[in-house]
C-alpha atoms as a PDB file:
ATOM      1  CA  UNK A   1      88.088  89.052  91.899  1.00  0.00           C
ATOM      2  CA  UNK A   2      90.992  86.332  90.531  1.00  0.00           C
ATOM      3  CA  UNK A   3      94.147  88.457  89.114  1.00  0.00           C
ATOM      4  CA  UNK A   4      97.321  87.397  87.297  1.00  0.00           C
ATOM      5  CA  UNK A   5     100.018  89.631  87.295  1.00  0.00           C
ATOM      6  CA  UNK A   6     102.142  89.221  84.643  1.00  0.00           C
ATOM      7  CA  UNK A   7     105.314  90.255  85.679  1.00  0.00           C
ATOM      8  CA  UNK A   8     105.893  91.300  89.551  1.00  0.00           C
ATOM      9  CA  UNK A   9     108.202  94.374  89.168  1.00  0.00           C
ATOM     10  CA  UNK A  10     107.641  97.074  91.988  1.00  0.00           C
ATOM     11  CA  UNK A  11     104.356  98.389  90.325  1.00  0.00           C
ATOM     12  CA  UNK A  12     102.680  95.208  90.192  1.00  0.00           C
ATOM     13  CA  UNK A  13     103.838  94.803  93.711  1.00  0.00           C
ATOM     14  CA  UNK A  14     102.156  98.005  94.319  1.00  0.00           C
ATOM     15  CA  UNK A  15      98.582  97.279  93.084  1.00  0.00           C
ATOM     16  CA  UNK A  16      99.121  94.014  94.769  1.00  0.00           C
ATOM     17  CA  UNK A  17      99.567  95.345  97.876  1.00  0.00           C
ATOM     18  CA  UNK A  18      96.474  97.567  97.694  1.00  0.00           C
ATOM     19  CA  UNK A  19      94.145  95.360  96.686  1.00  0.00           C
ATOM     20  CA  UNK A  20      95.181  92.906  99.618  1.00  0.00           C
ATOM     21  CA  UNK A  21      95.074  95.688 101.842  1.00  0.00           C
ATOM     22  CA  UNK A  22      91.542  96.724 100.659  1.00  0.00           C
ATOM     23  CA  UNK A  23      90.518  93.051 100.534  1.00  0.00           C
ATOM     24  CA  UNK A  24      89.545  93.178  96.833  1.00  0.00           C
ATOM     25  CA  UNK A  25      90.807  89.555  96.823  1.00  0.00           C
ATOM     26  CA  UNK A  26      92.751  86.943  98.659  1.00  0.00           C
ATOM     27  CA  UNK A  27      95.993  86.120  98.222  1.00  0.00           C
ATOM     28  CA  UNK A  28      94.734  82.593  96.901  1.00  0.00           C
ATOM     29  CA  UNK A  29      92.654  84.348  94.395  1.00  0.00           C
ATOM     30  CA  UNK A  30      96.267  85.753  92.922  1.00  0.00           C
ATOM     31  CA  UNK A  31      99.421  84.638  91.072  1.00  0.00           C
ATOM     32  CA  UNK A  32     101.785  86.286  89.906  1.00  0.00           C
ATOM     33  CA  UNK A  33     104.049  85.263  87.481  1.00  0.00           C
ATOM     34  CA  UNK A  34     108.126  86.151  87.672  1.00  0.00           C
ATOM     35  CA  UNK A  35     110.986  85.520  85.674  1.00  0.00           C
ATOM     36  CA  UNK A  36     113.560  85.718  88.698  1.00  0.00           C
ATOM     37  CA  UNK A  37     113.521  83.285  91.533  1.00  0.00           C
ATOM     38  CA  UNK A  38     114.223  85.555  94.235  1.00  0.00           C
ATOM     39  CA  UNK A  39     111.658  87.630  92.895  1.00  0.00           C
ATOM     40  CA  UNK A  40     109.000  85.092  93.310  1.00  0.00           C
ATOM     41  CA  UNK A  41     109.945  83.404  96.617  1.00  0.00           C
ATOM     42  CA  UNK A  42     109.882  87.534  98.253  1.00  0.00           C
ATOM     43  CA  UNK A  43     106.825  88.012  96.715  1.00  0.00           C
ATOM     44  CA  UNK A  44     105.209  84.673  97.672  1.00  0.00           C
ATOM     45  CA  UNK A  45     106.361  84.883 101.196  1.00  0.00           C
ATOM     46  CA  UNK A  46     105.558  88.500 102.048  1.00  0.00           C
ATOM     47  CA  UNK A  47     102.130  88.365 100.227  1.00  0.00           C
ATOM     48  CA  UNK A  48     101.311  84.821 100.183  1.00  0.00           C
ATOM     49  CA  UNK A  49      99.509  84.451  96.822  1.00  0.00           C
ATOM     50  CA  UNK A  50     101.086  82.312  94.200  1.00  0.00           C
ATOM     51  CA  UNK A  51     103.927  82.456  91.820  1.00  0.00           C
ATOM     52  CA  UNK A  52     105.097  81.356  88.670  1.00  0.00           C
ATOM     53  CA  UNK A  53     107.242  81.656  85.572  1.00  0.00           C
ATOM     54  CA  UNK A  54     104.621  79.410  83.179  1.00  0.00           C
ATOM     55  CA  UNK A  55     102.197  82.606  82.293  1.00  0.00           C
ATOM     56  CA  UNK A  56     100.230  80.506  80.464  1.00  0.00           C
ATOM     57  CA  UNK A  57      99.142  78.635  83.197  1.00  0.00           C
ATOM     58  CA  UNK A  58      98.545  81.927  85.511  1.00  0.00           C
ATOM     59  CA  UNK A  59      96.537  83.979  83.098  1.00  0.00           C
ATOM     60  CA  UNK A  60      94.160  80.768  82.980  1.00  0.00           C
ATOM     61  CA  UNK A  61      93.416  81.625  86.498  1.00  0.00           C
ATOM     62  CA  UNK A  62      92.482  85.311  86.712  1.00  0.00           C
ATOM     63  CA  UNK A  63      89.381  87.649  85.824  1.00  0.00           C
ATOM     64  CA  UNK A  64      91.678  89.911  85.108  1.00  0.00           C
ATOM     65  CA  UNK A  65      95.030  89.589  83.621  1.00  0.00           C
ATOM     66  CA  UNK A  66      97.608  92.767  85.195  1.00  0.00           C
ATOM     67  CA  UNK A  67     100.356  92.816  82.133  1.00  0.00           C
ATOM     68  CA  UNK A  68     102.993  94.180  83.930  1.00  0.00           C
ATOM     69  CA  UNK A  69     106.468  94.118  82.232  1.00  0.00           C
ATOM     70  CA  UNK A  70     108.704  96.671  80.598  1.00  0.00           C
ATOM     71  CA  UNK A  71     108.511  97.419  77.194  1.00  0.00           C
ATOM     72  CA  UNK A  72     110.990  95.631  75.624  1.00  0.00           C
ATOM     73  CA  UNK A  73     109.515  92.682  77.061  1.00  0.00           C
ATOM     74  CA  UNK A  74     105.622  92.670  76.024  1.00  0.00           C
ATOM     75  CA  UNK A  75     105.951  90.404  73.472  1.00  0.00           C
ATOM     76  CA  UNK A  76     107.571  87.435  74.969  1.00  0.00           C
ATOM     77  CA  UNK A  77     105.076  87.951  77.550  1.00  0.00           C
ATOM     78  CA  UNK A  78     102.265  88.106  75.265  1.00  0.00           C
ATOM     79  CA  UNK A  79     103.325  84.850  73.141  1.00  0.00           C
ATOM     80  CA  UNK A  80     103.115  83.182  76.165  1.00  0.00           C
ATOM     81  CA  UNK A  81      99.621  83.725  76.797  1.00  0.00           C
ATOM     82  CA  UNK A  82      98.414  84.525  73.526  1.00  0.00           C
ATOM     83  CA  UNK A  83      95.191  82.068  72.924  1.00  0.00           C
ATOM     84  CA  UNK A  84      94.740  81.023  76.442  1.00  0.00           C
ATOM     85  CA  UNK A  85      91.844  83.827  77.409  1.00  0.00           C
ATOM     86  CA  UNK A  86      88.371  83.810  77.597  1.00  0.00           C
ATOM     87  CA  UNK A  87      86.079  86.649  76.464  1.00  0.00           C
ATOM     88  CA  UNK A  88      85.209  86.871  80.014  1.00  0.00           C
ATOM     89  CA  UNK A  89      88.472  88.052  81.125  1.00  0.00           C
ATOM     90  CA  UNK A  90      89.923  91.414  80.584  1.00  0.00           C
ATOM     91  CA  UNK A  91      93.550  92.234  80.422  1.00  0.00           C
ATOM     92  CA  UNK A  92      94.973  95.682  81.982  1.00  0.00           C
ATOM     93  CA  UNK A  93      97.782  97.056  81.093  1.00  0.00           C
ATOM     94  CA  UNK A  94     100.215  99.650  82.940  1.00  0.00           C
ATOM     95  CA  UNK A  95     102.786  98.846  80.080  1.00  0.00           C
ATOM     96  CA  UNK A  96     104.198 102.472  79.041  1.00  0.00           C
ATOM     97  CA  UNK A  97     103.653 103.823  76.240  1.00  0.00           C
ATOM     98  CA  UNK A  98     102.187 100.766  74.223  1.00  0.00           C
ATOM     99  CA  UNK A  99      98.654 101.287  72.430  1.00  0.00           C
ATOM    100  CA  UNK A 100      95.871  98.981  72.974  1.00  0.00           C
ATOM    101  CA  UNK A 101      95.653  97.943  69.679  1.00  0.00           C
ATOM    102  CA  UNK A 102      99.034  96.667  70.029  1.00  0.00           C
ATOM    103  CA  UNK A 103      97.942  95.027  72.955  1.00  0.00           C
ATOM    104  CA  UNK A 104      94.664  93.592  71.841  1.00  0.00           C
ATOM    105  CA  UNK A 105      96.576  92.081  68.371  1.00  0.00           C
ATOM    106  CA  UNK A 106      99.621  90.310  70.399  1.00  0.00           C
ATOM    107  CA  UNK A 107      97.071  88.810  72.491  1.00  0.00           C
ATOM    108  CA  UNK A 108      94.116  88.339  69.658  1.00  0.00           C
ATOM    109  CA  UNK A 109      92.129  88.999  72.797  1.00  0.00           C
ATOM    110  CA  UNK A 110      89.612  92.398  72.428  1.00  0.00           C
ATOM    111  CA  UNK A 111      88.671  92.891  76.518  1.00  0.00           C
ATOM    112  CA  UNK A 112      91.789  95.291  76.942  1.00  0.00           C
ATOM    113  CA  UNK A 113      92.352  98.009  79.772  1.00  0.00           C
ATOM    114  CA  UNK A 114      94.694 100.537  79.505  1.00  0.00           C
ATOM    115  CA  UNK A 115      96.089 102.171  82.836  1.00  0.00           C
ATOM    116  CA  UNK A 116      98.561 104.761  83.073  1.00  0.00           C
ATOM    117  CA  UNK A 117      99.496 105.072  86.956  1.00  0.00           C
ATOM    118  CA  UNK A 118     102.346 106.393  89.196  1.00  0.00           C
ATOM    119  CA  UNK A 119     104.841 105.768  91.277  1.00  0.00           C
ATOM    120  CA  UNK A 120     102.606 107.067  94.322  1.00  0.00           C
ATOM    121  CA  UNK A 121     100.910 103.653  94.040  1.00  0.00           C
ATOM    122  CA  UNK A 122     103.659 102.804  96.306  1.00  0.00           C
ATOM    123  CA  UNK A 123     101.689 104.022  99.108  1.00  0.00           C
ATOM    124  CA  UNK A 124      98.567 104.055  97.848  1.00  0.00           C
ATOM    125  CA  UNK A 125      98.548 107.514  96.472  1.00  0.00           C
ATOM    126  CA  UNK A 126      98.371 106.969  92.749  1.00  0.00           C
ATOM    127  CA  UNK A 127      96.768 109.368  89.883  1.00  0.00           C
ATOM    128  CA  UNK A 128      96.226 106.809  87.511  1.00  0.00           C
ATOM    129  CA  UNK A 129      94.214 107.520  84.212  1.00  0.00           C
ATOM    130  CA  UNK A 130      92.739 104.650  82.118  1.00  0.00           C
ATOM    131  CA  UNK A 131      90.476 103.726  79.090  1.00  0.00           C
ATOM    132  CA  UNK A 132      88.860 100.148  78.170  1.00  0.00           C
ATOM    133  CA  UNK A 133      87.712  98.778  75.023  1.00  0.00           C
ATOM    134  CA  UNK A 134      83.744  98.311  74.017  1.00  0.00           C
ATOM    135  CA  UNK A 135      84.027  95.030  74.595  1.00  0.00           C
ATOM    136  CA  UNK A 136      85.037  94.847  78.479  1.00  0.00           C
ATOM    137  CA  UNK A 137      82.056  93.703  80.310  1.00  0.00           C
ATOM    138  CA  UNK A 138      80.745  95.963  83.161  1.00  0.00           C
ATOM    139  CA  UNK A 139      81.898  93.619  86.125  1.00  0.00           C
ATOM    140  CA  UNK A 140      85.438  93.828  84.819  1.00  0.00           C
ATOM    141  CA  UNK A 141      85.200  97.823  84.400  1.00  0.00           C
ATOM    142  CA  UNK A 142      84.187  97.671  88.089  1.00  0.00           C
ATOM    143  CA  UNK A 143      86.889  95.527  88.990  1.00  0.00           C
ATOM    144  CA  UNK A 144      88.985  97.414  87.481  1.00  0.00           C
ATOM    145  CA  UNK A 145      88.308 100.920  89.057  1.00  0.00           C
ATOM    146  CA  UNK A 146      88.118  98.963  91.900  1.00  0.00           C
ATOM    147  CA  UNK A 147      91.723  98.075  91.579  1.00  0.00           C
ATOM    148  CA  UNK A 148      92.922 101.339  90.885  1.00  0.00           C
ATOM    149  CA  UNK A 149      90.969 102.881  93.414  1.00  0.00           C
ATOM    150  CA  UNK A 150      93.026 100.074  95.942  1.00  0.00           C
ATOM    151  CA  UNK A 151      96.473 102.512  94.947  1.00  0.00           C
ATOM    152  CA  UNK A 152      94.729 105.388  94.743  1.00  0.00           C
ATOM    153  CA  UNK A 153      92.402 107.902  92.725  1.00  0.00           C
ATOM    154  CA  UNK A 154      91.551 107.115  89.227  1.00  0.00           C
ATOM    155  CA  UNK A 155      90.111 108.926  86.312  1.00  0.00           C
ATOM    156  CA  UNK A 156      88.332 107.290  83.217  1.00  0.00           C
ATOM    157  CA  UNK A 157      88.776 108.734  80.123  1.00  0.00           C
ATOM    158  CA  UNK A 158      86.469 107.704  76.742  1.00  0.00           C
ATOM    159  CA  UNK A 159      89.611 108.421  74.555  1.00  0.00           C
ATOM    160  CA  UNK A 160      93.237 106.438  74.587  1.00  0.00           C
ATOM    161  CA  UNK A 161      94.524 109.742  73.466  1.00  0.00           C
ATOM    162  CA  UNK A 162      94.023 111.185  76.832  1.00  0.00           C
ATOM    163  CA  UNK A 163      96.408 108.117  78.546  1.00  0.00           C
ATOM    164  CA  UNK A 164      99.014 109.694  76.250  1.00  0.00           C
ATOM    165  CA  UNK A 165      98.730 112.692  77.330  1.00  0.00           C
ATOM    166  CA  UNK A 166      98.634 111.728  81.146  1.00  0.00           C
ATOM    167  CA  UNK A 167     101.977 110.097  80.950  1.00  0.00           C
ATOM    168  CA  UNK A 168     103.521 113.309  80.476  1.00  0.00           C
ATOM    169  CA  UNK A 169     101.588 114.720  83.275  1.00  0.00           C
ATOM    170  CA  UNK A 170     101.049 112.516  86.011  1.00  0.00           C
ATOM    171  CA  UNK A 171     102.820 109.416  84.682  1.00  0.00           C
ATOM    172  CA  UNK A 172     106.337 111.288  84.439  1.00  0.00           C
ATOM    173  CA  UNK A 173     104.805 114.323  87.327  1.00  0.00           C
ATOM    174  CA  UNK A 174     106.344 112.771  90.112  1.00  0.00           C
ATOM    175  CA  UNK A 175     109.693 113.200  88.679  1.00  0.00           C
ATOM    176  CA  UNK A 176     109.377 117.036  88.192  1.00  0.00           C
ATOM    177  CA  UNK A 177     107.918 117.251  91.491  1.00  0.00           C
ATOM    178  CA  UNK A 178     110.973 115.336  93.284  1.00  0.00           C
ATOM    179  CA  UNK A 179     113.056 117.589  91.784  1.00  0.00           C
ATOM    180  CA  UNK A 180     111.234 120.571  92.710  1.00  0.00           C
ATOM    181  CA  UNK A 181     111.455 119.316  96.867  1.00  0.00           C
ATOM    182  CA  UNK A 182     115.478 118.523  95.843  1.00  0.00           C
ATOM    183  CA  UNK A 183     115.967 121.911  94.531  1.00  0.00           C
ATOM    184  CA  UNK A 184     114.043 123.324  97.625  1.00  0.00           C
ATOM    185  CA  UNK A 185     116.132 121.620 100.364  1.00  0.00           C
ATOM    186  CA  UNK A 186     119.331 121.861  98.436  1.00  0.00           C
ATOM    187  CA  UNK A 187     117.796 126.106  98.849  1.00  0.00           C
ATOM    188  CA  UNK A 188     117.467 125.383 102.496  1.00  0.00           C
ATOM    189  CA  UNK A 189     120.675 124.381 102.867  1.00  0.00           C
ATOM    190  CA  UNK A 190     122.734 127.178 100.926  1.00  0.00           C
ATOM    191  CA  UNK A 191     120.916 129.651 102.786  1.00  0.00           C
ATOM    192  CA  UNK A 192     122.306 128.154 106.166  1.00  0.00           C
ATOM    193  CA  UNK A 193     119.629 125.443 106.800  1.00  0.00           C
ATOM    194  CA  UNK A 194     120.828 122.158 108.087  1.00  0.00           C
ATOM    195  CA  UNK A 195     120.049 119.484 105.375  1.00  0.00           C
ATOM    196  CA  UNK A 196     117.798 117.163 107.699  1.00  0.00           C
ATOM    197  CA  UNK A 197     115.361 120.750 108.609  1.00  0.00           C
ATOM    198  CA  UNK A 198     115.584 121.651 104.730  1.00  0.00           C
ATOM    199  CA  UNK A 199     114.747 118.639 103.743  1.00  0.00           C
ATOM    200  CA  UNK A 200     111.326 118.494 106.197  1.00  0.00           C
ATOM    201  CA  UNK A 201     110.283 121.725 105.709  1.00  0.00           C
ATOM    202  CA  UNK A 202     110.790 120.991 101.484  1.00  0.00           C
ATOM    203  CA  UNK A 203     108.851 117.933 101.828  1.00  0.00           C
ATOM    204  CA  UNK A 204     105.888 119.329 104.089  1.00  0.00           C
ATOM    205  CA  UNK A 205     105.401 122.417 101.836  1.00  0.00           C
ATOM    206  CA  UNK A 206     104.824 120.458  98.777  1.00  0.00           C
ATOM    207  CA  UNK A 207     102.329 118.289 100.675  1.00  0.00           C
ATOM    208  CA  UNK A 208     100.406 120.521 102.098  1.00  0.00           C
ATOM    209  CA  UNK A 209     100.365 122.736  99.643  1.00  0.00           C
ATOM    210  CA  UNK A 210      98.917 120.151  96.889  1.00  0.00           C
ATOM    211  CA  UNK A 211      96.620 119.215  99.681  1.00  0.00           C
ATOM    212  CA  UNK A 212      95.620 122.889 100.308  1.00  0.00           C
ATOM    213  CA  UNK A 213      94.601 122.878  96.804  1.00  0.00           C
ATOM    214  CA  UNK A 214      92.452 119.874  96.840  1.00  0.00           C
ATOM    215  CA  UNK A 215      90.443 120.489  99.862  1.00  0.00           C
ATOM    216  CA  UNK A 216      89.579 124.078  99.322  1.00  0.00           C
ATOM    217  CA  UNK A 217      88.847 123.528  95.466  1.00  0.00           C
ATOM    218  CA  UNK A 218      90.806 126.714  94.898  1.00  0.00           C
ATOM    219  CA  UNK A 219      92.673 127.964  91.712  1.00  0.00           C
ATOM    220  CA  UNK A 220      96.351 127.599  92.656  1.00  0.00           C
ATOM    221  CA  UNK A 221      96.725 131.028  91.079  1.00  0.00           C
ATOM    222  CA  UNK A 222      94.064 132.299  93.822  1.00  0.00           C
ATOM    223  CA  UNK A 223      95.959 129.940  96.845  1.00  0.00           C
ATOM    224  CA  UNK A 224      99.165 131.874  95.095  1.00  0.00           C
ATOM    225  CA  UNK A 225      97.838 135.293  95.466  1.00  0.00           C
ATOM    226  CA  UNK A 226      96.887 134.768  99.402  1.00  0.00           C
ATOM    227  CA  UNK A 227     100.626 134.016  99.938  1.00  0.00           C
ATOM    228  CA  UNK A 228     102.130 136.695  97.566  1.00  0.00           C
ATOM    229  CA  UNK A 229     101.766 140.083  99.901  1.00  0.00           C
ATOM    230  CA  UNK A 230     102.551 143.063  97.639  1.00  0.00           C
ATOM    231  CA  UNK A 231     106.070 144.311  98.305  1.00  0.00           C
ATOM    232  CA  UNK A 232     106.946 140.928 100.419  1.00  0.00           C
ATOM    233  CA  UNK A 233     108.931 138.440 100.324  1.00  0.00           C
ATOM    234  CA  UNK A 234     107.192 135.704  98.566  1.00  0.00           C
ATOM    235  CA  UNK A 235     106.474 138.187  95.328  1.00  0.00           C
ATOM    236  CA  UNK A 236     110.225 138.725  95.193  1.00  0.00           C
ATOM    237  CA  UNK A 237     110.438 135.109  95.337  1.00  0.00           C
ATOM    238  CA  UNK A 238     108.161 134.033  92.421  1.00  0.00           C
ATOM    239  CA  UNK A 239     109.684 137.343  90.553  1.00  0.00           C
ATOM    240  CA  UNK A 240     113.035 135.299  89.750  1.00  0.00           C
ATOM    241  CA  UNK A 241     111.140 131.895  89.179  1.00  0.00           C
ATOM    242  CA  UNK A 242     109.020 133.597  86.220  1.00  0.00           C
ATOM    243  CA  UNK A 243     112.060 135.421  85.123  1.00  0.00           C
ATOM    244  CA  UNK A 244     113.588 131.940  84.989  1.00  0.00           C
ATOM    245  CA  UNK A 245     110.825 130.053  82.547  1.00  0.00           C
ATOM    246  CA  UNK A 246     109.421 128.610  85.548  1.00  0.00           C
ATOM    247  CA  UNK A 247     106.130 127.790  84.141  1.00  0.00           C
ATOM    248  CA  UNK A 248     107.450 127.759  80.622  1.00  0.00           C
ATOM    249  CA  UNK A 249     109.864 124.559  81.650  1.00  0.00           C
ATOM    250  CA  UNK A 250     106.874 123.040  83.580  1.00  0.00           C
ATOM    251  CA  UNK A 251     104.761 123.065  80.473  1.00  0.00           C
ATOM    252  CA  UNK A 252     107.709 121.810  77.803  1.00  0.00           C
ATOM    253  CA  UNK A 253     108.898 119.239  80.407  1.00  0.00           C
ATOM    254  CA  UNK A 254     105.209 117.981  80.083  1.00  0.00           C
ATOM    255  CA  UNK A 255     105.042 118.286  76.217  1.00  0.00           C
ATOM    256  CA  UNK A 256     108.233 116.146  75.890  1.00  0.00           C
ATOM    257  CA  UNK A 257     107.203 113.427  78.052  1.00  0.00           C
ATOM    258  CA  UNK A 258     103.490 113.288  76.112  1.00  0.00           C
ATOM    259  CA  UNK A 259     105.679 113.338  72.463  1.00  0.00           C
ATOM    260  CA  UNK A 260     108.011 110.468  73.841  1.00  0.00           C
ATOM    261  CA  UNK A 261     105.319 108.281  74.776  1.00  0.00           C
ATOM    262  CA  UNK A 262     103.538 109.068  71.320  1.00  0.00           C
ATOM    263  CA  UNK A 263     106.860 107.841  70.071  1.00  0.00           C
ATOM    264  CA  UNK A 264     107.305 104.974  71.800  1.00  0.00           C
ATOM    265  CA  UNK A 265     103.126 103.923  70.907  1.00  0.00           C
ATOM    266  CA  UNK A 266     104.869 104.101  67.447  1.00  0.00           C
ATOM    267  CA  UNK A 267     107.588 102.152  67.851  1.00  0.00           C
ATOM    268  CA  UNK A 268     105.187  98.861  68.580  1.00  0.00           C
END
């Protein structure tokens, strides 16, 4: 597949990356298209595809066009390119928060994707949940999971509802989950741990934990229970977190991140 990224910020680098790695594409089949100098000659000498600051130009060239930018700046981006699609290209967008009907009327193009990923995409560990318009054809659906599947796992939802709703989960999750390994070494070390032992042990419990849970198919609750001996230290444990809204933060911190990104869908 061709792909123009518009904009080349560290996500775009990050489905870049994969779909080199994966060979989805060549680095001659890609531009990317970057406000900041520096920004482009890194990019073009680490990855060797092409860049540019004329989007225009660049979102001639690709099947699918990666928008890429913050907020704030979708609709500079979008006057630049507005006009110069075909109905046989498809635009994707990770842009937070906006709707594609905002997307599809800035561009007056109707082929839009809409991709909420995460930061895991870094290293090819993404949960990224998306949606597509009727009118995307089925070779750029494909390409698209394709793409998303180069960063990670995806999940296809029929309603744009549900993209809202992921940002607050897995869009803003990693942030909750950082904490949660911060607040675990910083644990470690008041308890006597040295910081560098904390920190591995914090780090390799949350990992193989989650991955516990996704190999066995087990309700955490159930993985919970094998760990939680009656009388023991673990129940003891989990006895303060409940007592401290544990669960009850977990679930508002979600709820606030899904009611910003409504907001912010409305501020467009």
């Amino acid at each position: 597949m061709r792909i123009a990224f518009i904009g080349g910020g560290t996500m775009a680098e990050a489905i870049l990356n994969g779909v080199l790695a994966k060979k989805l594409a060549a680095p001659a089949d890609i531009a990317v298209v970057e406000p900041v100098e520096a920004r482009r000659t890194l990019l073009s000498q680490q990855y060797g595809v092409a860049t540019t600051d004329n989007a225009n130009t660049a979102a001639a060239t690709g099947d699918i066009i990666v928008l890429a930018v913050k907020p704030q700046d979708l609709p500079a981006a979008m006057s630049e390119i507005k006009g110069a699609l075909t109905a046989n290209q498809a635009v994707l967008s990770i842009v937070a928060g906006v709707k594609i009907g905002a997307i599809s009327s800035g561009l007056d193009h109707s082929s839009v994707i809409r991709v909420m990923p995460n930061t895991p995409a870094q290293i090819g560990s993404a949960a990224s949940v998306w949606t597509a318009t009727p009118e995307v054809s089925p070779e750029r659906l494909a390409d698209a999971r394709n793409l998303l599947q180069a960063i990670g796992e995806e999940v296809y939802v029929a309603s744009e509802k549900y993209v809202d709703m992921a940002t607050g989960l897995s869009g803003s999750g990693p942030a909750y989950v950082f904490m949660f390994i911060e607040s675990l070494t910083d644990a470690g070390v008041h308890i006597g741990l040295p910081r560098d032992t904390a920190a591995k042990l914090a780090v390799q419990t949350v990992l193989g934990s989650a991955q516990l849970v996704k190999q066995t198919g087990r309700h955490p609750a159930e993985l919970r229970n094998m760990v939680t001996s009656p009388g023991g230290t673990t129940a003891d444990g989990t006895l303060v977190l409940e007592g401290a809204g544990f669960r009850a933060s977990v679930i508002e911190a979600v709820e606030a991140a899904y009611e910003k990104a409504l907001l912010l869908g409305e501020e467009e």
